[in-house]
C-alpha atoms as a PDB file:
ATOM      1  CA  UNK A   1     108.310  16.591 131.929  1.00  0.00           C
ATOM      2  CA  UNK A   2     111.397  15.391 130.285  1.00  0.00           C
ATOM      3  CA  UNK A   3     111.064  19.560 128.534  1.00  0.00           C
ATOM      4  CA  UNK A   4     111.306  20.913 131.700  1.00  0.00           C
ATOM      5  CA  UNK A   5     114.025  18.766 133.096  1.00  0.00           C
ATOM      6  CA  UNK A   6     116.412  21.027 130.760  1.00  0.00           C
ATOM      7  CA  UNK A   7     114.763  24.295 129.264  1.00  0.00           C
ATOM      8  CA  UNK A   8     112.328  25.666 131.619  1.00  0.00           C
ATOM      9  CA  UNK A   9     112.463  28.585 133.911  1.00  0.00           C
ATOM     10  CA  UNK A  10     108.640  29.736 134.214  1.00  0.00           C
ATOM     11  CA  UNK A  11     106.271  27.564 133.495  1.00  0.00           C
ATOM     12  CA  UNK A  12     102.033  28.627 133.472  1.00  0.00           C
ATOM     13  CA  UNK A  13      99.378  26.233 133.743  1.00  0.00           C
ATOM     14  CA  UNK A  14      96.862  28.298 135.321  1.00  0.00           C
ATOM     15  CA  UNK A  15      93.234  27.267 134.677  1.00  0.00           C
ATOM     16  CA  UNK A  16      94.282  23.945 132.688  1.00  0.00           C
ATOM     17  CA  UNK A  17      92.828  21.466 134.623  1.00  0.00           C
ATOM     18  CA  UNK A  18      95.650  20.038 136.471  1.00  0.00           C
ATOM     19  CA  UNK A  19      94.643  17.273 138.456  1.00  0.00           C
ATOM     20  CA  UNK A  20      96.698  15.449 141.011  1.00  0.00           C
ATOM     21  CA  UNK A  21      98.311  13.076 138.040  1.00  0.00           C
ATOM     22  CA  UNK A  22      99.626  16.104 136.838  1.00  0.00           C
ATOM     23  CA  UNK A  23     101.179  17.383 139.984  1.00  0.00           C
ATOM     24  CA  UNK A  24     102.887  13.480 140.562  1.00  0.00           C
ATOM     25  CA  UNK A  25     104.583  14.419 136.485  1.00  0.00           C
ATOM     26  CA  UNK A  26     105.259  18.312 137.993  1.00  0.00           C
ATOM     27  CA  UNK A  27     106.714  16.840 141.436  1.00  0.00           C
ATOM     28  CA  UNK A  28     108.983  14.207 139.207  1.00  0.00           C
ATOM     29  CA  UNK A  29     110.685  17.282 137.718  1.00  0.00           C
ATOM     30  CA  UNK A  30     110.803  19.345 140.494  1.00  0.00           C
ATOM     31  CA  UNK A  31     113.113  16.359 141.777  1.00  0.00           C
ATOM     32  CA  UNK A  32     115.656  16.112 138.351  1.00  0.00           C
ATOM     33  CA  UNK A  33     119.025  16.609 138.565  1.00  0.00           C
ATOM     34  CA  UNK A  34     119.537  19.298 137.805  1.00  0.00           C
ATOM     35  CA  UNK A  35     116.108  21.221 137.746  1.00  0.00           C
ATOM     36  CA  UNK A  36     115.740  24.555 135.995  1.00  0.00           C
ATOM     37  CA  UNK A  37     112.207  25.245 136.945  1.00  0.00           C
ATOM     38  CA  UNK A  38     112.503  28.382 139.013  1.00  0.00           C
ATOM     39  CA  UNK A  39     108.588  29.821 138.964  1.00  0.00           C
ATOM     40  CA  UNK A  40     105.377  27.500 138.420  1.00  0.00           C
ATOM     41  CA  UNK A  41     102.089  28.719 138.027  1.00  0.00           C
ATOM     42  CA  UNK A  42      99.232  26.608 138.771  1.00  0.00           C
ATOM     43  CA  UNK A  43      96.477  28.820 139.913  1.00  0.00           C
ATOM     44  CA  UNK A  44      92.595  28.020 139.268  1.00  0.00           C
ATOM     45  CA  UNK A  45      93.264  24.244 138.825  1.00  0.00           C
ATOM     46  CA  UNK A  46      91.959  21.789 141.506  1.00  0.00           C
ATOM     47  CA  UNK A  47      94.507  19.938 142.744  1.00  0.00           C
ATOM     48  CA  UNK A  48      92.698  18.704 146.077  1.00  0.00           C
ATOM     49  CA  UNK A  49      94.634  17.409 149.054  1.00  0.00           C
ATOM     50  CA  UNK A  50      96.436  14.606 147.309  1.00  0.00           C
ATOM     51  CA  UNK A  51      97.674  17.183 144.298  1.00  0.00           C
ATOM     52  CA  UNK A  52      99.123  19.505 146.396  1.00  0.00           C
ATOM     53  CA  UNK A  53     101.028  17.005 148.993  1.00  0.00           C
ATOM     54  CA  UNK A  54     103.008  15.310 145.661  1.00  0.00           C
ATOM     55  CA  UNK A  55     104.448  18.833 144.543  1.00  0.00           C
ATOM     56  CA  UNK A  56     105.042  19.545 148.293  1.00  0.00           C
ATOM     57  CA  UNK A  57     106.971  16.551 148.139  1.00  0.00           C
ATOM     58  CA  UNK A  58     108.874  17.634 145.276  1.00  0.00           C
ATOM     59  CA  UNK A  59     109.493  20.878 146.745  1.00  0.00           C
ATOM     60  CA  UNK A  60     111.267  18.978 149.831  1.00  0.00           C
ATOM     61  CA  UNK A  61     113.772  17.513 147.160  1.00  0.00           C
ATOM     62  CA  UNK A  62     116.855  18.874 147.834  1.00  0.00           C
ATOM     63  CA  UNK A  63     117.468  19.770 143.908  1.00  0.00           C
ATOM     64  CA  UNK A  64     114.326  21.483 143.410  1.00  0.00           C
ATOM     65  CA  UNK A  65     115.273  24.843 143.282  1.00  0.00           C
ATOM     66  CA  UNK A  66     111.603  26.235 142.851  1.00  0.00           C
ATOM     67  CA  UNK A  67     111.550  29.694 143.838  1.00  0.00           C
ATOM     68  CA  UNK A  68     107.535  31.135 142.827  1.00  0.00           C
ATOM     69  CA  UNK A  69     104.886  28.813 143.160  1.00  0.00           C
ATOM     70  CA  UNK A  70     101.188  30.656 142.152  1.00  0.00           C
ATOM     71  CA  UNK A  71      98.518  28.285 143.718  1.00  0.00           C
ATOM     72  CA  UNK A  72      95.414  30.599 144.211  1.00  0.00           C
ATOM     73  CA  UNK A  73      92.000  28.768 143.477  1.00  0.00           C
ATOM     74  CA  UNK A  74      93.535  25.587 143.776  1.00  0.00           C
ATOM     75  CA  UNK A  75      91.123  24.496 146.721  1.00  0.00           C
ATOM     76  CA  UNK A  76      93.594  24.102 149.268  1.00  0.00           C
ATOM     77  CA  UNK A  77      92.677  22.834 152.502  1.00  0.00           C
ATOM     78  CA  UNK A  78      93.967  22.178 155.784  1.00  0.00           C
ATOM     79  CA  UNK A  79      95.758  19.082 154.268  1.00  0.00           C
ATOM     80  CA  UNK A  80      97.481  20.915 151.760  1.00  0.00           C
ATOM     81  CA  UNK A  81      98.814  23.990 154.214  1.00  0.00           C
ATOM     82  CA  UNK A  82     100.442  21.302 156.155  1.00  0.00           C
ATOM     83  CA  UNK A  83     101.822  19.655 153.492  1.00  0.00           C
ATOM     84  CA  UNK A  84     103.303  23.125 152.280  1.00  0.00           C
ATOM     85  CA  UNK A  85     104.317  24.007 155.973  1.00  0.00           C
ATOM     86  CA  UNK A  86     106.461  21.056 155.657  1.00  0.00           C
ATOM     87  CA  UNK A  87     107.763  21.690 152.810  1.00  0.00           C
ATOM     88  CA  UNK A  88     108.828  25.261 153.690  1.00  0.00           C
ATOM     89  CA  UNK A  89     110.856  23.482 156.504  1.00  0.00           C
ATOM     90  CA  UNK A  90     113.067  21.526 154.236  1.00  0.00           C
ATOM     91  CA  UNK A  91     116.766  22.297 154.255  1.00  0.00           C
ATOM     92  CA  UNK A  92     117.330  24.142 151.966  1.00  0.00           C
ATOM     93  CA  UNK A  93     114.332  25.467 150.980  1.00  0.00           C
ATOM     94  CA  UNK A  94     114.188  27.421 148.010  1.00  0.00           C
ATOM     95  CA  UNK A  95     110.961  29.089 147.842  1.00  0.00           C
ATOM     96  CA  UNK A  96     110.745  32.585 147.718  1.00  0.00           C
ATOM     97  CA  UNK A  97     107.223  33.504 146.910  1.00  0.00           C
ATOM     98  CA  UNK A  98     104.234  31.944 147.434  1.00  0.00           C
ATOM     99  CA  UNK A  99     100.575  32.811 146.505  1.00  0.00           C
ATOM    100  CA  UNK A 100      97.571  30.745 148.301  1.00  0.00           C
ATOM    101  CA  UNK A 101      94.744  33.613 147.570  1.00  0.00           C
ATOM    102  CA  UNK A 102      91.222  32.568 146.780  1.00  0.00           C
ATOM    103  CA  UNK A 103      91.734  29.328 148.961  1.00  0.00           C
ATOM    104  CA  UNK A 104      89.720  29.040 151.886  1.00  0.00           C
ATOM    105  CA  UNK A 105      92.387  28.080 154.644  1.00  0.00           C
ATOM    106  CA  UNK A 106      90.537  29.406 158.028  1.00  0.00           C
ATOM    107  CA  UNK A 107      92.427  29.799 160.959  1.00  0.00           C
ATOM    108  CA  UNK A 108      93.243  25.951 161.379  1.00  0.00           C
ATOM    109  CA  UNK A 109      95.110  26.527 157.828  1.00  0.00           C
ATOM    110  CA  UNK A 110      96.802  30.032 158.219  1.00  0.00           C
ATOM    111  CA  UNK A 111      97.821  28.739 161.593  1.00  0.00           C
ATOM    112  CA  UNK A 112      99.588  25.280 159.871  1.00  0.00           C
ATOM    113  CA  UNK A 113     101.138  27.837 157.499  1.00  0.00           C
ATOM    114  CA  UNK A 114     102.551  30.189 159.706  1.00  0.00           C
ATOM    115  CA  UNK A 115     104.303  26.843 161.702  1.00  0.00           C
ATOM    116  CA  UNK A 116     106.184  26.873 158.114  1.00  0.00           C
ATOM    117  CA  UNK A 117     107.523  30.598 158.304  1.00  0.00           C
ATOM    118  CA  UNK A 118     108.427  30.342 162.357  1.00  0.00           C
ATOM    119  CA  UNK A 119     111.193  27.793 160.751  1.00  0.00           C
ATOM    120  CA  UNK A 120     114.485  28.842 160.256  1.00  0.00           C
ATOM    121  CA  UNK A 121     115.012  27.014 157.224  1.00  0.00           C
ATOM    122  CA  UNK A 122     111.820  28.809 155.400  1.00  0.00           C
ATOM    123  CA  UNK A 123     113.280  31.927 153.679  1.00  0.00           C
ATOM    124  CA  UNK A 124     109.847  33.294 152.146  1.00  0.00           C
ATOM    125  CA  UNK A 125     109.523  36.332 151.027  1.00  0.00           C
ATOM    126  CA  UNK A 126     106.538  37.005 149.681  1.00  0.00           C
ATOM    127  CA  UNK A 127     102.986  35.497 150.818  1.00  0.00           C
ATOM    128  CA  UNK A 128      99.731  35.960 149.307  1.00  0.00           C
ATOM    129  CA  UNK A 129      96.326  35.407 151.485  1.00  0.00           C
ATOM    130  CA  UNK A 130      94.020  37.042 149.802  1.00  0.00           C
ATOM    131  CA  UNK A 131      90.636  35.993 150.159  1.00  0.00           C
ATOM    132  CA  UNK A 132      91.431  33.152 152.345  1.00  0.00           C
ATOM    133  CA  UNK A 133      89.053  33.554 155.035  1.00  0.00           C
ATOM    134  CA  UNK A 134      91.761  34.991 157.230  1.00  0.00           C
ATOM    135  CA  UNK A 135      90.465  36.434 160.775  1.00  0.00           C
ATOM    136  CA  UNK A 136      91.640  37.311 163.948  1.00  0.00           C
ATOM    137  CA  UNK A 137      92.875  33.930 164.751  1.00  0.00           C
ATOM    138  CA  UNK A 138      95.222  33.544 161.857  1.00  0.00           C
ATOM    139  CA  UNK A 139      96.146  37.084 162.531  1.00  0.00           C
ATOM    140  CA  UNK A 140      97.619  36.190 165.233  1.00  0.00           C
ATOM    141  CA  UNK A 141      98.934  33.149 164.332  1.00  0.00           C
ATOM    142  CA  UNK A 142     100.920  34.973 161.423  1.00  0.00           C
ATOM    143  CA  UNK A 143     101.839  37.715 164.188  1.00  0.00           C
ATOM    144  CA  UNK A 144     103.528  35.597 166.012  1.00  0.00           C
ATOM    145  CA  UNK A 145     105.079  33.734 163.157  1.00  0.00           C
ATOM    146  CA  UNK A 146     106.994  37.225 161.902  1.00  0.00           C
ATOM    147  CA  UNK A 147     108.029  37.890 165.417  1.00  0.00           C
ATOM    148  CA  UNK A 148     110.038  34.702 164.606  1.00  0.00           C
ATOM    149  CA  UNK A 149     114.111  35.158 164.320  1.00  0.00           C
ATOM    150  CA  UNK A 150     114.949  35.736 161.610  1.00  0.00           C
ATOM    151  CA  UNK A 151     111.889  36.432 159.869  1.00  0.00           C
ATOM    152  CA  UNK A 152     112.563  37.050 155.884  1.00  0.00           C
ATOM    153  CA  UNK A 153     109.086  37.777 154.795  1.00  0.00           C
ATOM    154  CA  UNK A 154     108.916  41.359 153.306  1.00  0.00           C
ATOM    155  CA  UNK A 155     105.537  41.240 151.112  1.00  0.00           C
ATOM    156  CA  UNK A 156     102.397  40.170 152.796  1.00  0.00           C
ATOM    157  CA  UNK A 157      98.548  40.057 150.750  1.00  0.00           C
ATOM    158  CA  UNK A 158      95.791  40.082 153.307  1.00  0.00           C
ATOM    159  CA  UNK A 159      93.377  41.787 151.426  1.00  0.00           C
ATOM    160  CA  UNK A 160      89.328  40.182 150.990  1.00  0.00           C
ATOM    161  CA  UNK A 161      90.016  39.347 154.693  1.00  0.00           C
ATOM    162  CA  UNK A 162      88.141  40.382 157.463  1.00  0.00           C
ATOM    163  CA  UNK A 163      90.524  40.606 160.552  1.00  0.00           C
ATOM    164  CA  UNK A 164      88.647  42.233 162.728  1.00  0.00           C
ATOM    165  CA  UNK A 165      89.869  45.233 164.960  1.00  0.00           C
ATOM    166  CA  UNK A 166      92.129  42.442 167.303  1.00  0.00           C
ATOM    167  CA  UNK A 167      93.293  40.769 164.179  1.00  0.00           C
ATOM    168  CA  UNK A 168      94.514  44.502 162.959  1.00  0.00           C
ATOM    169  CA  UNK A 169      95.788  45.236 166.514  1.00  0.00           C
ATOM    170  CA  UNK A 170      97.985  42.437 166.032  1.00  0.00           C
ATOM    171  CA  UNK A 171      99.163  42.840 162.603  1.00  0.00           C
ATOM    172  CA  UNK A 172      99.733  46.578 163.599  1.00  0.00           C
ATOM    173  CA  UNK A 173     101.575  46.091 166.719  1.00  0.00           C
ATOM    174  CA  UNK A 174     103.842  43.314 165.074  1.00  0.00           C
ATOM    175  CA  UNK A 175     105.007  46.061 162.529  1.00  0.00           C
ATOM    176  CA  UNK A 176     106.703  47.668 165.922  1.00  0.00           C
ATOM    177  CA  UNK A 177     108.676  44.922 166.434  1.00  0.00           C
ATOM    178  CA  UNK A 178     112.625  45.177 165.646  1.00  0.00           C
ATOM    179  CA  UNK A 179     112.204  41.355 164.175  1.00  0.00           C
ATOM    180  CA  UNK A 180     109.691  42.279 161.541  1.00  0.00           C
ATOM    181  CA  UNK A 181     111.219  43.562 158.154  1.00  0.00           C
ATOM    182  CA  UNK A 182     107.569  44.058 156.410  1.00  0.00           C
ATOM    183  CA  UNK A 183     108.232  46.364 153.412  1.00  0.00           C
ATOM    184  CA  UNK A 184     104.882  45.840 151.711  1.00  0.00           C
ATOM    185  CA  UNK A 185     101.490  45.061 153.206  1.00  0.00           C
ATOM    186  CA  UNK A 186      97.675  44.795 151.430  1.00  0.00           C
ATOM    187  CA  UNK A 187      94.825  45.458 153.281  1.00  0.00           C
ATOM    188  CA  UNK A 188      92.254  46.263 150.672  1.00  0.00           C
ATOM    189  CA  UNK A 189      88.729  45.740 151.770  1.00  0.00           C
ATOM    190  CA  UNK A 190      89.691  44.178 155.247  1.00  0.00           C
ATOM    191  CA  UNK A 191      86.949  46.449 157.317  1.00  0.00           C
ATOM    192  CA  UNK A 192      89.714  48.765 158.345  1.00  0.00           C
ATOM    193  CA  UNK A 193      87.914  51.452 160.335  1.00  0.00           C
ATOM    194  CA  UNK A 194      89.303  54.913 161.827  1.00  0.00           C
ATOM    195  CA  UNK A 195      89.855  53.006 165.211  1.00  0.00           C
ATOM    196  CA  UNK A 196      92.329  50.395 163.145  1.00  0.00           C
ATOM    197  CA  UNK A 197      93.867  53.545 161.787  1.00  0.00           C
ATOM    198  CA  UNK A 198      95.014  55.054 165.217  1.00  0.00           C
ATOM    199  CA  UNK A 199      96.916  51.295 165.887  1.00  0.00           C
ATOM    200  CA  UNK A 200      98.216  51.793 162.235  1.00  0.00           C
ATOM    201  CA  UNK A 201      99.694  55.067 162.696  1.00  0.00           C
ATOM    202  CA  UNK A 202     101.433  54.337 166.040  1.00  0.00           C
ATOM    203  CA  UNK A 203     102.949  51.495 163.774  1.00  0.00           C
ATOM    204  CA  UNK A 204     104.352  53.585 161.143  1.00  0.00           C
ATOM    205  CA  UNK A 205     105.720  56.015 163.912  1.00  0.00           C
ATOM    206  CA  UNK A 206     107.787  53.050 165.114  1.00  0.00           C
ATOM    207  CA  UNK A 207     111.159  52.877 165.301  1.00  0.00           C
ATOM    208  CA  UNK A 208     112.745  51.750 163.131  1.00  0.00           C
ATOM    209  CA  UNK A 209     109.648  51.323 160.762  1.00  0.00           C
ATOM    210  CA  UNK A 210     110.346  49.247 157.484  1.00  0.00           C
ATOM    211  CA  UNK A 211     106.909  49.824 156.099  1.00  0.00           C
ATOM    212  CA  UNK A 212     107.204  51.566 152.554  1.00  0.00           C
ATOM    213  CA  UNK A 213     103.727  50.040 150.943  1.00  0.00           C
ATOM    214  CA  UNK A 214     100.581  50.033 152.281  1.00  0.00           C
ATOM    215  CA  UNK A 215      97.196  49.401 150.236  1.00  0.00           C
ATOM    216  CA  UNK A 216      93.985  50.289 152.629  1.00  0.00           C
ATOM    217  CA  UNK A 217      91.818  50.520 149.823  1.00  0.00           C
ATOM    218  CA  UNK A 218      88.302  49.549 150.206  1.00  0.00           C
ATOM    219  CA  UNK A 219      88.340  49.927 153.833  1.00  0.00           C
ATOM    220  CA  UNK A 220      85.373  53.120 155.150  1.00  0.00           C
ATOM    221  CA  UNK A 221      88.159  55.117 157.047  1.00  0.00           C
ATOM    222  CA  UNK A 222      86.435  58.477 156.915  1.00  0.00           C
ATOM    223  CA  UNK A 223      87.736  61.991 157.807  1.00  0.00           C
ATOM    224  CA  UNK A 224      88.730  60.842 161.613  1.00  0.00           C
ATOM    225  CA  UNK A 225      90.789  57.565 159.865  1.00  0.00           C
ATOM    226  CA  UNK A 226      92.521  59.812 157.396  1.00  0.00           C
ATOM    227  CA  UNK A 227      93.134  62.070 159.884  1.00  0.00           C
ATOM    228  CA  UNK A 228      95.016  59.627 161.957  1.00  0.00           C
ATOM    229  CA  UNK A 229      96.660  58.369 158.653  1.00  0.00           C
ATOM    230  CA  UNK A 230      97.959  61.760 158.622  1.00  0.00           C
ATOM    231  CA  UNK A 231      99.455  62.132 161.795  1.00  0.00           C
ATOM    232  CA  UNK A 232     101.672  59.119 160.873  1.00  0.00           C
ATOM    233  CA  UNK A 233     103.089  60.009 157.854  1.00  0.00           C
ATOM    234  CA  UNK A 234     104.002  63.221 159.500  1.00  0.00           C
ATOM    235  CA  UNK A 235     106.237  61.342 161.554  1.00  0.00           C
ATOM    236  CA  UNK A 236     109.878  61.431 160.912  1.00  0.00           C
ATOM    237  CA  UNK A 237     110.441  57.653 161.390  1.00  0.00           C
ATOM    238  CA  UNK A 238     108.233  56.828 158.820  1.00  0.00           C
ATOM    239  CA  UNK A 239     109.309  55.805 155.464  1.00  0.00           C
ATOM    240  CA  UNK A 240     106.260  54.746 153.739  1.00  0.00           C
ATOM    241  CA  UNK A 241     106.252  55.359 150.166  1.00  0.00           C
ATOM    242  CA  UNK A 242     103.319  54.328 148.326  1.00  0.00           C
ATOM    243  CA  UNK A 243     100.005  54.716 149.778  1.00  0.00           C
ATOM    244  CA  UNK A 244      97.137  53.067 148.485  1.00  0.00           C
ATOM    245  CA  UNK A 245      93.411  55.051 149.338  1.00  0.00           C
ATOM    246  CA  UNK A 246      90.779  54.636 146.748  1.00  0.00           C
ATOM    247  CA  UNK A 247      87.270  53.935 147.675  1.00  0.00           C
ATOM    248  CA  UNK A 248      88.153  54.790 151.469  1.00  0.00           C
ATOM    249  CA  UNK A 249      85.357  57.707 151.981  1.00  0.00           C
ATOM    250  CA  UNK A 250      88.585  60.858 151.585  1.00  0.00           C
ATOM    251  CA  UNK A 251      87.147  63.987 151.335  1.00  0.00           C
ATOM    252  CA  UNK A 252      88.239  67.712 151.162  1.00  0.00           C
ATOM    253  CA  UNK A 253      88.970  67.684 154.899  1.00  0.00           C
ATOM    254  CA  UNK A 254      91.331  64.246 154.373  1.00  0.00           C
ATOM    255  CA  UNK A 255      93.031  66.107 151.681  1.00  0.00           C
ATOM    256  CA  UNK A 256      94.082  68.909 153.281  1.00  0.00           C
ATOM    257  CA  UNK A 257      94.970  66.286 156.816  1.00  0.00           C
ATOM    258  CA  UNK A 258      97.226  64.229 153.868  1.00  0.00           C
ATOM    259  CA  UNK A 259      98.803  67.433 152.466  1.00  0.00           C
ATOM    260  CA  UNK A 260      99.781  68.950 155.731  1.00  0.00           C
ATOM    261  CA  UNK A 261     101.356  65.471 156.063  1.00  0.00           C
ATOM    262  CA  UNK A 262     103.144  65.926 152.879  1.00  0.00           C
ATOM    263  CA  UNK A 263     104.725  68.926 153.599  1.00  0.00           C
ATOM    264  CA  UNK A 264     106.396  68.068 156.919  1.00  0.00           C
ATOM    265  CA  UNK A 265     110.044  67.681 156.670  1.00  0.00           C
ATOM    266  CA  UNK A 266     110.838  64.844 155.388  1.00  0.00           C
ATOM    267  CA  UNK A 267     107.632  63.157 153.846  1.00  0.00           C
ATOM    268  CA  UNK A 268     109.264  59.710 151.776  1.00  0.00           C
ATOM    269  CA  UNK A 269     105.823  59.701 149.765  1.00  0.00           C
ATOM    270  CA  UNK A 270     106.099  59.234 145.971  1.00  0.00           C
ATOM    271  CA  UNK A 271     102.798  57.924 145.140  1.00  0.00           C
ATOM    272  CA  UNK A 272      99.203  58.439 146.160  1.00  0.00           C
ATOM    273  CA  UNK A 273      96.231  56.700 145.198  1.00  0.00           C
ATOM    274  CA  UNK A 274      92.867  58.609 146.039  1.00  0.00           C
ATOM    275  CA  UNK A 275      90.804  57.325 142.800  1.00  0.00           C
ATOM    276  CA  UNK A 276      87.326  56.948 144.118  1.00  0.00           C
ATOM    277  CA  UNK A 277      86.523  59.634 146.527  1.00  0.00           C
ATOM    278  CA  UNK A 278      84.355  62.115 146.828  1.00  0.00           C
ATOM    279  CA  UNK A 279      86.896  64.903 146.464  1.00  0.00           C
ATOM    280  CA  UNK A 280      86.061  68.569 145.808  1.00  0.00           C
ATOM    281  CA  UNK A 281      88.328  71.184 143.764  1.00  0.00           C
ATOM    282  CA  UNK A 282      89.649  72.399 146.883  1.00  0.00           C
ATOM    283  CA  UNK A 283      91.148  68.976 147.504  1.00  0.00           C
ATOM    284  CA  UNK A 284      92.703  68.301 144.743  1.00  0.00           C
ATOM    285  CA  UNK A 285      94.007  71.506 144.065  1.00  0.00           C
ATOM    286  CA  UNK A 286      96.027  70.977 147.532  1.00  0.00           C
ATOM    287  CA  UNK A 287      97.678  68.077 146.697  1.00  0.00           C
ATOM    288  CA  UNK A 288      98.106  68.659 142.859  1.00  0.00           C
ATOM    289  CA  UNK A 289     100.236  71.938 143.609  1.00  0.00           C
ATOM    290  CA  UNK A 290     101.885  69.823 146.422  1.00  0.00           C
ATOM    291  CA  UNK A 291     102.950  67.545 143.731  1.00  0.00           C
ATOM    292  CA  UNK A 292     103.992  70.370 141.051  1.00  0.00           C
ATOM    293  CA  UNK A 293     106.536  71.863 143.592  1.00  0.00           C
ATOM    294  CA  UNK A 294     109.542  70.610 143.307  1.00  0.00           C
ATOM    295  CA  UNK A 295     110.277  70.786 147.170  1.00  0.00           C
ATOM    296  CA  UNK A 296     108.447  67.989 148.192  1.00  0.00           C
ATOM    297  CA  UNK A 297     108.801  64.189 146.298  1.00  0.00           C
ATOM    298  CA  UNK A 298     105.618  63.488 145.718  1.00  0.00           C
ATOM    299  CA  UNK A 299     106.132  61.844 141.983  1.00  0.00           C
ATOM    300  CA  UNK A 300     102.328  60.265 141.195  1.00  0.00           C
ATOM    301  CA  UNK A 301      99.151  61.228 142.531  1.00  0.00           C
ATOM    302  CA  UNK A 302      96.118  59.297 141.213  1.00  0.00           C
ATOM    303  CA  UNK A 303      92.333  61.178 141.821  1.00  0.00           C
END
């Protein structure tokens, strides 16, 4: 620790079998004077309840000035999310992005976390849940979380979860709200289904919409979801940019739906993921020429 107290900006210890000793000797440095550990990795270590509360601790410190801490297969609990919700309270509180994927939380611990991001002090911009047994519970506790004045988040991971359609509703229908400034959002294999996608694309026709990423791979939308997908992007008001759709059952008839889409006036879309569909040479002939003209900004089309 005395290394990092003056040399270290990023430091990885994923999968080294960090045990709670280890996170007391981490939280000691986080607390030096001055600290120059910015991003800490820790992922696939398990630090159990008591690990995680001492670098919580040390991220209360008012000169840590952590700003990326990885902790995804860490098995953190309950314990630890309120530990963490505390420490994204502190004033000031550094942290910036924050990864808890692969950790079974459950709605007791997504709903302890999103306490931590209602608070004005917590300036978190990134959050990743993936695979953390998220439903429609912590959906909404998250929902209302964002709603939250000011809310700073911008990237949010729920991929691996399965919301549920009122845990999709709610994610959706927060993305209309004035207060939410979500630029990127991951919903890879979340059971996403056409009926999610007609909530989805009333979101992205919102106004003003700040949506410009959205990953729905994995999810069985169909020719009626992609459809309704469609209709969205059409939308003037909606500035989505990169659109994640492999594995999601597109066929010809979604292709032609997504290139109608790309030729209304103005589509923002640069890139578009369809690797994994049953396409036909009608399909992809569409979109390839859609992406040769020059007219439209299409930039990177994936089949």
């Amino acid at each position: 620790t005395e290394r990092l107290k003056s040399v270290i900006v990023l430091y990885r210890l994923s999968s080294c079998g960090v045990t709670d000793e280890g996170c007391a000797a981490l939280a000691s440095a986080l607390r030096s004077n001055p600290s120059h550990l910015r991003q800490l990795n820790l992922s696939g270590n398990k630090l159990g309840a008591s690990g995680v509360k001492l670098l919580s601790d040390g991220l209360k410190d008012p000169h840590c000035k952590l700003e990326k801490l990885w902790l995804s297969d860490c098995g953190v609990k309950d314990e630890g999310c309120a530990a963490l919700a505390s420490a994204l309270r502190s004033n000031p509180s550094h942290l910036r992005e924050l990864n808890l994927s692969g950790n079974k939380l459950g709605a007791s611990g997504v709903k302890l976390l999103s306490d931590g991001l209602k608070d004005p002090h917590c300036k978190l911009n990134i959050l990743r849940l993936r695979d953390c047994g998220v439903t429609d519970e912590g959906c909404a506790a998250l929902a209302s979380a964002l709603r939250s004045n000011p809310s700073h988040l911008r990237e949010l991971n729920l991929s691996g979860n399965k919301l549920g359609t009122s845990g999709e509703k709610l994610l959706y229908d927060l993305l209309k709200d004035p207060r939410c400034k979500l630029e990127k959002l991951w919903l890879r294999d979340c059971g996403v289904t056409d009926e999610g996608c007609a909530a989805l694309t009333s979101a992205l026709r919102s106004n003003p919409s700040h949506l410009r990423y959205l990953d729905l791979s994995g999810n069985k939308l169909g020719a009626s979801g992609v459809n309704l997908l469609s209709d969205g992007l059409k939308d003037p008001r909606c500035k989505l940019e990169i659109l994640w759709l492999s594995s999601c059952g597109v066929t010809d008839e979604g292709c032609a739906a997504l290139a109608s889409a790309l030729r209304s006036n103005p589509s923002h879309l640069r890139q578009l993921d369809l690797t994994v569909n049953k396409l036909g040479a009608s399909g992809v002939k569409l979109l390839s020429d859609l992406k040769d003209d020059p007219h439209y900004k299409l930039q990177i089309l994936d089949f």
